[in-house]
Protein backbone atom coordinates (compact mmCIF):
# COMPACT_ATOMS: atom_id res chain seq x y z
CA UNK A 1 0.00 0.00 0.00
CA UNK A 2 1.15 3.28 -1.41
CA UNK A 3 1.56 5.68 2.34
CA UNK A 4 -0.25 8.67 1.93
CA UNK A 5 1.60 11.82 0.23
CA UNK A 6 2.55 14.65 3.19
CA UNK A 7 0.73 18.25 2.34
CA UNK A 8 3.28 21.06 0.97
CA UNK A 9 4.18 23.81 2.57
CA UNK A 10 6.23 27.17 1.48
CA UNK A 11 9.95 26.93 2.73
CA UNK A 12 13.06 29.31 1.53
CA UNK A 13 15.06 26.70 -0.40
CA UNK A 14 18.63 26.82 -1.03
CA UNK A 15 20.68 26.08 -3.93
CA UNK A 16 24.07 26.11 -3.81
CA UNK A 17 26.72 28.57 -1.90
CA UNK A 18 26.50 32.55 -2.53
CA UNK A 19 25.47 35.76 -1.97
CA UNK A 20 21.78 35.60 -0.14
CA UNK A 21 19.91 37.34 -2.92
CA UNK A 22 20.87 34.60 -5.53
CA UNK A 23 20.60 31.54 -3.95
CA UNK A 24 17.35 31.52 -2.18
CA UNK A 25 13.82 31.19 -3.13
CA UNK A 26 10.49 30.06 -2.26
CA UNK A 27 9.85 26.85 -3.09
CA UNK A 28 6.52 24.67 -2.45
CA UNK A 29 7.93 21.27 -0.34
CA UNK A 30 6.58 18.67 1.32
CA UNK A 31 5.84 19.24 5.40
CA UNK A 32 8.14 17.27 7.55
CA UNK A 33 6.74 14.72 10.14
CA UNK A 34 8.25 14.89 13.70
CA UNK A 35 9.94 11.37 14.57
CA UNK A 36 10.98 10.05 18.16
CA UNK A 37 11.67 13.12 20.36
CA UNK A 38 10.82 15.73 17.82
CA UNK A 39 7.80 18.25 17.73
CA UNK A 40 6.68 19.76 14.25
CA UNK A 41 6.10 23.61 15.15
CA UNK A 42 4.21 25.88 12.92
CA UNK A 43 6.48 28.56 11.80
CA UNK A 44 5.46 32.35 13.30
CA UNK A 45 8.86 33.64 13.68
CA UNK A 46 12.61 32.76 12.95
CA UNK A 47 15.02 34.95 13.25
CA UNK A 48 18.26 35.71 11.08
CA UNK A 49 21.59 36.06 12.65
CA UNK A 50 25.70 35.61 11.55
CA UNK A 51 25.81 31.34 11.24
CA UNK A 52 22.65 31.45 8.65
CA UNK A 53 24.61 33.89 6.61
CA UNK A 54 27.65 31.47 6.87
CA UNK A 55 25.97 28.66 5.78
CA UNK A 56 24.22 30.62 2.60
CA UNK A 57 27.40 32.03 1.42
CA UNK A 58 29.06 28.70 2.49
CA UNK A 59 32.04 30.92 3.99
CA UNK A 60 34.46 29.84 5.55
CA UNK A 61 34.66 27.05 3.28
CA UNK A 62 35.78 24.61 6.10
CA UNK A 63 32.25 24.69 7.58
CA UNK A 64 31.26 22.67 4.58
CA UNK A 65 33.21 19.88 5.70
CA UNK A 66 32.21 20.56 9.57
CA UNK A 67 27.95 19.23 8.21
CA UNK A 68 27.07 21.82 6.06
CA UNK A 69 27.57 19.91 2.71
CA UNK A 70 30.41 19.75 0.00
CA UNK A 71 28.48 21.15 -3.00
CA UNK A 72 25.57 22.69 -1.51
CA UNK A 73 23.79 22.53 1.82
CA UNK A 74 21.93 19.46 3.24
CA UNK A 75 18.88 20.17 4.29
CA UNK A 76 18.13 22.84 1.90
CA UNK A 77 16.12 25.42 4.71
CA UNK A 78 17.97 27.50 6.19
CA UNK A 79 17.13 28.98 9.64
CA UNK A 80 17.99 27.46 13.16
CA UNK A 81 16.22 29.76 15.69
CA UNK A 82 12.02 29.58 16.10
CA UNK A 83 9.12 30.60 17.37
CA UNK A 84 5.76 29.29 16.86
CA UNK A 85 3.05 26.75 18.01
CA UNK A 86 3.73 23.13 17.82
CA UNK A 87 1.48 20.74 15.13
CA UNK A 88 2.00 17.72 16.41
CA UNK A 89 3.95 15.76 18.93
CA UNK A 90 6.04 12.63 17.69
CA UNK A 91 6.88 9.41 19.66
CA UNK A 92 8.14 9.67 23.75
CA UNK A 93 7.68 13.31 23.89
CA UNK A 94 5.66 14.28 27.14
CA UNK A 95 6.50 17.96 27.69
CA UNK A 96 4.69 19.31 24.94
CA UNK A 97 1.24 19.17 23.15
CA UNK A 98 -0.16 20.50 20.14
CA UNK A 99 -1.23 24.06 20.43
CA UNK A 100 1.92 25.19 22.72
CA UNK A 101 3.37 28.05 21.84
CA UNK A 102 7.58 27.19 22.10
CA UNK A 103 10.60 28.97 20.96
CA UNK A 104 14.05 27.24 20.85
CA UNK A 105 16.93 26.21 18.13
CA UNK A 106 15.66 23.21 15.47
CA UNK A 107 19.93 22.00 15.28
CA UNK A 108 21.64 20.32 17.71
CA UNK A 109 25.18 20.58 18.22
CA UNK A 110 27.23 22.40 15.02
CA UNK A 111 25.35 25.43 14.02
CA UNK A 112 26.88 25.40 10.62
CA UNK A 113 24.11 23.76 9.46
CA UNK A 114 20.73 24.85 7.87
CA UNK A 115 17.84 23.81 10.50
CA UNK A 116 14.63 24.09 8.15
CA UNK A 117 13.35 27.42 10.32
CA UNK A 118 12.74 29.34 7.27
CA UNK A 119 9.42 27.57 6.37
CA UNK A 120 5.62 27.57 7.65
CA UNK A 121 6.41 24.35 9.07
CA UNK A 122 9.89 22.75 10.92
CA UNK A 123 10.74 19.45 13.38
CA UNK A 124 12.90 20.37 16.34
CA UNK A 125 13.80 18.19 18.97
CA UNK A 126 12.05 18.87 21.69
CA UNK A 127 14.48 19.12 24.52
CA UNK A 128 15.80 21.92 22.08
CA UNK A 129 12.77 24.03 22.64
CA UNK A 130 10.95 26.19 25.87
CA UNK A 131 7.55 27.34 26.11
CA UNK A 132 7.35 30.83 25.22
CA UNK A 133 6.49 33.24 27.64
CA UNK A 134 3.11 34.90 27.31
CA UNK A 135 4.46 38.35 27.71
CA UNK A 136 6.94 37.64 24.59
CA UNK A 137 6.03 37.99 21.26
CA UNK A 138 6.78 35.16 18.52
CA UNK A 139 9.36 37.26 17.13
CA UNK A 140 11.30 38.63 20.37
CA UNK A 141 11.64 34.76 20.99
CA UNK A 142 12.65 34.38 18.01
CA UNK A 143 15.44 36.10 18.23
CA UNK A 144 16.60 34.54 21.46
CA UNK A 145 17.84 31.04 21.18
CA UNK A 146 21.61 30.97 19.50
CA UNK A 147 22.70 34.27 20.76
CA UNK A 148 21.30 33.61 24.10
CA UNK A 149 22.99 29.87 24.53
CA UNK A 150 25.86 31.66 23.19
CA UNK A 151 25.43 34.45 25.84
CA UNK A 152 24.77 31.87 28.60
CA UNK A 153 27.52 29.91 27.77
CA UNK A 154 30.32 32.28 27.88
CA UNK A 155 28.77 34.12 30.75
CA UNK A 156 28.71 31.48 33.54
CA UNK A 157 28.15 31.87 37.38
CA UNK A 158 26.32 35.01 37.04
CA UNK A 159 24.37 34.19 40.52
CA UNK A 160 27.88 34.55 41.95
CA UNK A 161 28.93 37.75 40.95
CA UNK A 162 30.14 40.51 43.44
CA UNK A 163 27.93 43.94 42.56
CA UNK A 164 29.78 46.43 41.03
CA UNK A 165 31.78 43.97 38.84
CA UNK A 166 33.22 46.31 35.69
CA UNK A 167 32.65 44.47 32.12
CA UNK A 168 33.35 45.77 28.32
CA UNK A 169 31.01 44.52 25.99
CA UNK A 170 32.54 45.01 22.45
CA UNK A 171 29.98 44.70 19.15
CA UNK A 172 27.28 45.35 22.14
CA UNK A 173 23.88 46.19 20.16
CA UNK A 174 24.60 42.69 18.28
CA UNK A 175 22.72 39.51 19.14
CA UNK A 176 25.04 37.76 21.44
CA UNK A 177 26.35 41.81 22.64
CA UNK A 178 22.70 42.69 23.42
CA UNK A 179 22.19 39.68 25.71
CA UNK A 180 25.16 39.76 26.79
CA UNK A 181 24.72 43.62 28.64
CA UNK A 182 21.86 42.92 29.86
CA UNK A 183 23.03 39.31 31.63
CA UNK A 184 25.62 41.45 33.48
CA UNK A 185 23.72 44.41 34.22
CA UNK A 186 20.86 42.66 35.75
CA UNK A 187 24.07 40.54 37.88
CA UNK A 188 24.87 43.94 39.50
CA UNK A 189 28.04 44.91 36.88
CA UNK A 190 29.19 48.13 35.68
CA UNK A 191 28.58 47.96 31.73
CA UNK A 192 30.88 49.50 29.29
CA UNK A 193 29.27 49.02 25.57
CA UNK A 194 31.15 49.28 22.45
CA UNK A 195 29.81 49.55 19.18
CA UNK A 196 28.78 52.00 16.22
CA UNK A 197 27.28 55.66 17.02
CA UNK A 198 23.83 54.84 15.66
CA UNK A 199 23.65 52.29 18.26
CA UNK A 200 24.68 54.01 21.55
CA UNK A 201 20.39 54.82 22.60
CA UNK A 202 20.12 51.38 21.54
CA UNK A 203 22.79 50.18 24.24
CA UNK A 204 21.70 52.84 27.26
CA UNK A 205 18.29 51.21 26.82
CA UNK A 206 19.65 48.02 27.45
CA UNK A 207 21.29 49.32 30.51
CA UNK A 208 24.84 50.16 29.82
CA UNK A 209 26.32 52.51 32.25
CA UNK A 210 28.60 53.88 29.66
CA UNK A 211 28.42 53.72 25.95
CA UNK A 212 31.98 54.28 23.40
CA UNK A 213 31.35 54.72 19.63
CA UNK A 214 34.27 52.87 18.46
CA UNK A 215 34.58 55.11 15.45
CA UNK A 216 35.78 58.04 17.53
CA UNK A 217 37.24 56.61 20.39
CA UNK A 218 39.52 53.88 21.50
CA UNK A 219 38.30 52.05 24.89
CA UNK A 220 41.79 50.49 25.39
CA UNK A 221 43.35 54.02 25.75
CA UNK A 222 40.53 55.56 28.17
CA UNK A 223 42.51 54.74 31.26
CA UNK A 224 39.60 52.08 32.53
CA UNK A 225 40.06 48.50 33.79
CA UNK A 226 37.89 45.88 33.75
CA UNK A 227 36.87 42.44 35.71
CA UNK A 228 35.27 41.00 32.53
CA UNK A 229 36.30 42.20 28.31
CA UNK A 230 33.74 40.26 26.37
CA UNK A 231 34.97 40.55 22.58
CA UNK A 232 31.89 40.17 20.37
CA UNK A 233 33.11 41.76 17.15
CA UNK A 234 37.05 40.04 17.48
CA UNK A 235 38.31 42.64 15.49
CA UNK A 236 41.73 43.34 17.43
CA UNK A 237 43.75 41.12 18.95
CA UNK A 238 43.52 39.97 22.81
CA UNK A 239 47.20 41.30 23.20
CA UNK A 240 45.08 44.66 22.81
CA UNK A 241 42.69 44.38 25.93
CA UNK A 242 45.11 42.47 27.91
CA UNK A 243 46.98 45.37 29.69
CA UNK A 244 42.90 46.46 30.39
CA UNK A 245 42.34 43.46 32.82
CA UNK A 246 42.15 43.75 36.46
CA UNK A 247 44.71 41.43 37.91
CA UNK A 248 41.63 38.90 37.75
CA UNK A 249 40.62 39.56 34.95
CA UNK A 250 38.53 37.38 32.12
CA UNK A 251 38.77 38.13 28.10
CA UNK A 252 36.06 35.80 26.61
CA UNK A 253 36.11 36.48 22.96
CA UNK A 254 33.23 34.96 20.86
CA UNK A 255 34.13 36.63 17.10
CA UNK A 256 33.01 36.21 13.87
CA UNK A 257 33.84 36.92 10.30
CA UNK A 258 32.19 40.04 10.20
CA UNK A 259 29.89 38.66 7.08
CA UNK A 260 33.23 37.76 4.77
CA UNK A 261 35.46 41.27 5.27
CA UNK A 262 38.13 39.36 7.69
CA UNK A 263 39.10 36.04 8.07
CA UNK A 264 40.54 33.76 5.80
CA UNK A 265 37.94 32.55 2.93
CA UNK A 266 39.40 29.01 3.68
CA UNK A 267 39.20 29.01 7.31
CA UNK A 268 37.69 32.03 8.34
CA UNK A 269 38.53 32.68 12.10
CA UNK A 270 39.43 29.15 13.31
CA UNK A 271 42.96 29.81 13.87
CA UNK A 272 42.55 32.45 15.66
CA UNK A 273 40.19 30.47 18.31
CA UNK A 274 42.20 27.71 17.99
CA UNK A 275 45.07 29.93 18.78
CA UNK A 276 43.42 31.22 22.25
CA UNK A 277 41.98 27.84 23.03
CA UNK A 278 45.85 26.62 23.51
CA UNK A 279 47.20 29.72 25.07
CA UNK A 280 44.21 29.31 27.95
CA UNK A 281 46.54 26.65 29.62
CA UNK A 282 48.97 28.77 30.21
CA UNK A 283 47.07 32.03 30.40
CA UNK A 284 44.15 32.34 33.16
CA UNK A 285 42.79 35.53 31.68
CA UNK A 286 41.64 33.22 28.85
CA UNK A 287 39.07 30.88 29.96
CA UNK A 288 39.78 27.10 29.30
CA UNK A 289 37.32 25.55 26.90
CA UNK A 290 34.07 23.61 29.23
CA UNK A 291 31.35 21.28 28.19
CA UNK A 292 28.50 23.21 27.16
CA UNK A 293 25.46 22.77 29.49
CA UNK A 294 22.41 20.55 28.35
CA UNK A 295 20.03 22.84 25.81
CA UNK A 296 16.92 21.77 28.32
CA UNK A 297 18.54 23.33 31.07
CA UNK A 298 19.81 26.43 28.96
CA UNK A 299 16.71 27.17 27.32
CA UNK A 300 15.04 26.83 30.76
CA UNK A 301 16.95 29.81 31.63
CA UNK A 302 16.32 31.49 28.51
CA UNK A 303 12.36 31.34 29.13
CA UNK A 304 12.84 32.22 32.68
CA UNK A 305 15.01 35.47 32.09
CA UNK A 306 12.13 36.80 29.52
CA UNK A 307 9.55 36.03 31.59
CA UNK A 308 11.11 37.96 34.55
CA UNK A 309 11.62 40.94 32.52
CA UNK A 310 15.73 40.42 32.81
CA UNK A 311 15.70 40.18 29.04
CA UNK A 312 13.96 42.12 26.83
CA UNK A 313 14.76 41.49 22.74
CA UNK A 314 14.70 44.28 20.64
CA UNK A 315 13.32 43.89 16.75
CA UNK A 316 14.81 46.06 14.22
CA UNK A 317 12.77 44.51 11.30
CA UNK A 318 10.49 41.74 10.40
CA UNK A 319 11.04 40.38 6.56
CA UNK A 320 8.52 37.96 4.83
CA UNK A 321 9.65 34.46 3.41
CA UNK A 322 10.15 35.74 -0.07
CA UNK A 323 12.72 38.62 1.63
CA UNK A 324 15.00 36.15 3.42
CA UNK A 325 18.11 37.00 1.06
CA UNK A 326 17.25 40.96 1.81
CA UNK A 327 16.77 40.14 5.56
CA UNK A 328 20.12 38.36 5.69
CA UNK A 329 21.72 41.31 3.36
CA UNK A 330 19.89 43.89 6.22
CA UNK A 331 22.00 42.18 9.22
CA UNK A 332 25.48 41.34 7.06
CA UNK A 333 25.16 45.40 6.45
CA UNK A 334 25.41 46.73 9.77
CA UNK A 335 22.54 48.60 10.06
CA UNK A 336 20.44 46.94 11.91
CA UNK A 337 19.17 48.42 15.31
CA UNK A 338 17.72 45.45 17.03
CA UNK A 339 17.78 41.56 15.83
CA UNK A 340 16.09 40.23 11.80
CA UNK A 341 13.32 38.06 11.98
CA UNK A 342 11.29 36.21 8.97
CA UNK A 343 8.06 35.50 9.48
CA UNK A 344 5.91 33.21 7.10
């Protein structure tokens, strides 16, 4: 007997590796069907941020051997972070039913991957996902999930932290920056955020006690130390912030490519992290690489810190499915004030 054909849905497909605009259109596909411990979640938000333009433009090339795909991505939809109301339940999972609304990251493990958000309809594994606050719309949650593991990750024992702790957020009004000032104001710190001059309201809204526009002023030079340099944008080297540490002082650097204007086409910034992984055994201002907590846990604390008001998401601008190569050209241009999101 012939099993029944699954109903199509819309879903940004993508070709091969390139600029946004070129490789990505609409296509009608078939719906996936959740298997054991997935959910299938109706599609109201998913937001765009620096790995899905990585995996489009298939820079660095390395990531394609790291699960992207040699010749062109595998699956085909890209978009990892969600928000939206689940469809059905599959096999063994108990924590959800249909008609929750959940937000939460549809890839486990390596990000360099396309995760199928970028559709009316996506499975997700369901310990990858948290009910979504009532108070938070589908596309502030949306925005939320890889930035704010990211965040959470690189930010650990915040419970313990003395008040009055002095941090330097560089590439602050970014995804990962913007959680990543509010996370240590809401611990008690003293924020210093970095970035362009057309973010700096942006940044005092989130709570910094002191905003630098990078493009007048250098923070290394201002004559301030701090507990706690977390490098964003990775665009100098840590030799720079060093002599800026307290004698206990952390440099956590999370960097990027900056969209294809530095880092090697071939391997990007992997080197460089590579680099600091090594010297972190020898240098304690460098933290020493730890196993990432378990994404139920993490996203726990993601829903728990929106729905206590401790983080609040900011949306620049919402794109439909047919825009995903202009909403992914919006972010790689800087000029974003707040996170992309696609909705369906």
């Amino acid at each position: 007997m012939n099993a029944e054909p699954r109903p199509a849905m819309r879903a940004v497909v993508q070709r091969g590796y390139g600029p946004p605009a070129e490789v990505l259109r609409v296509r009608d596909v078939c719906r996936p069907a959740p298997g054991e411990g997935e959910v299938l979640v109706r599609v109201r938000a998913a937001s765009v941020h620096p790995d899905v333009w990585h995996v489009v433009a298939g820079l660095p090339r390395v990531l394609r051997l790291m699960g992207s795909g040699l010749r062109r991505p595998s699956p085909a939809v890209p978009g990892t972070d969600v928000a939206g109301t689940i469809a059905a339940v599959g096999a063994g999972v108990h924590q959800f039913a249909a008609g929750d609304e959940v937000f939460g990251e549809t890839t486990a493990g390596m990000q360099w991957r396309n995760g199928g958000a970028y559709a009316e309809y996506v499975v997700a594994q369901a310990d990858g996902l948290a009910t979504k606050p009532s108070d938070t719309t589908f596309e502030q949650a949306a925005t939320v999930p890889t930035a704010g593991l990211i965040a959470l990750l690189n930010l650990p024992d915040l419970e313990t932290w003395e008040p009055g702790r002095r941090v330097l957020v560089i590439g602050a009004a970014g995804g990962v920056g913007a959680i990543a000032v509010q996370l240590a104001r809401t611990a008690g710190a003293q924020v210093t955020g970095v970035d362009h001059s057309s973010k700096l309201d942006l940044l005092r809204g989130l709570g910094a006690s002191r905003v630098v526009d990078y493009t007048q002023d250098d923070v290394t030079q201002g004559g301030e130390s701090y507990d706690l340099v977390f490098d964003v944008a990775g665009v100098r080297p840590y030799a720079a912030y060093r002599p800026i540490l307290t004698a206990r002082g952390r440099y956590v650097v999370i960097g990027h490519d900056h969209f294809g204007a530095r880092g090697r086409r071939l391997l990007g910034s992997v080197p460089r992290m590579i680099g600091l992984m090594a010297r972190s055994f020898v240098d304690p201002r460098l933290p020493r690489p730890t196993a990432a907590p378990g994404r139920r846990e993490s996203m726990a604390r993601l829903q728990e810190l929106l729905a206590d008001g401790r983080l609040t998401p900011v949306v620049d601008r919402t794109f439909q499915l047919e825009q995903a190569g202009e909403a992914i050209g919006h972010l790689a241009s800087g000029a974003a004030r707040g996170r992309v999101v696609v909705v369906p």
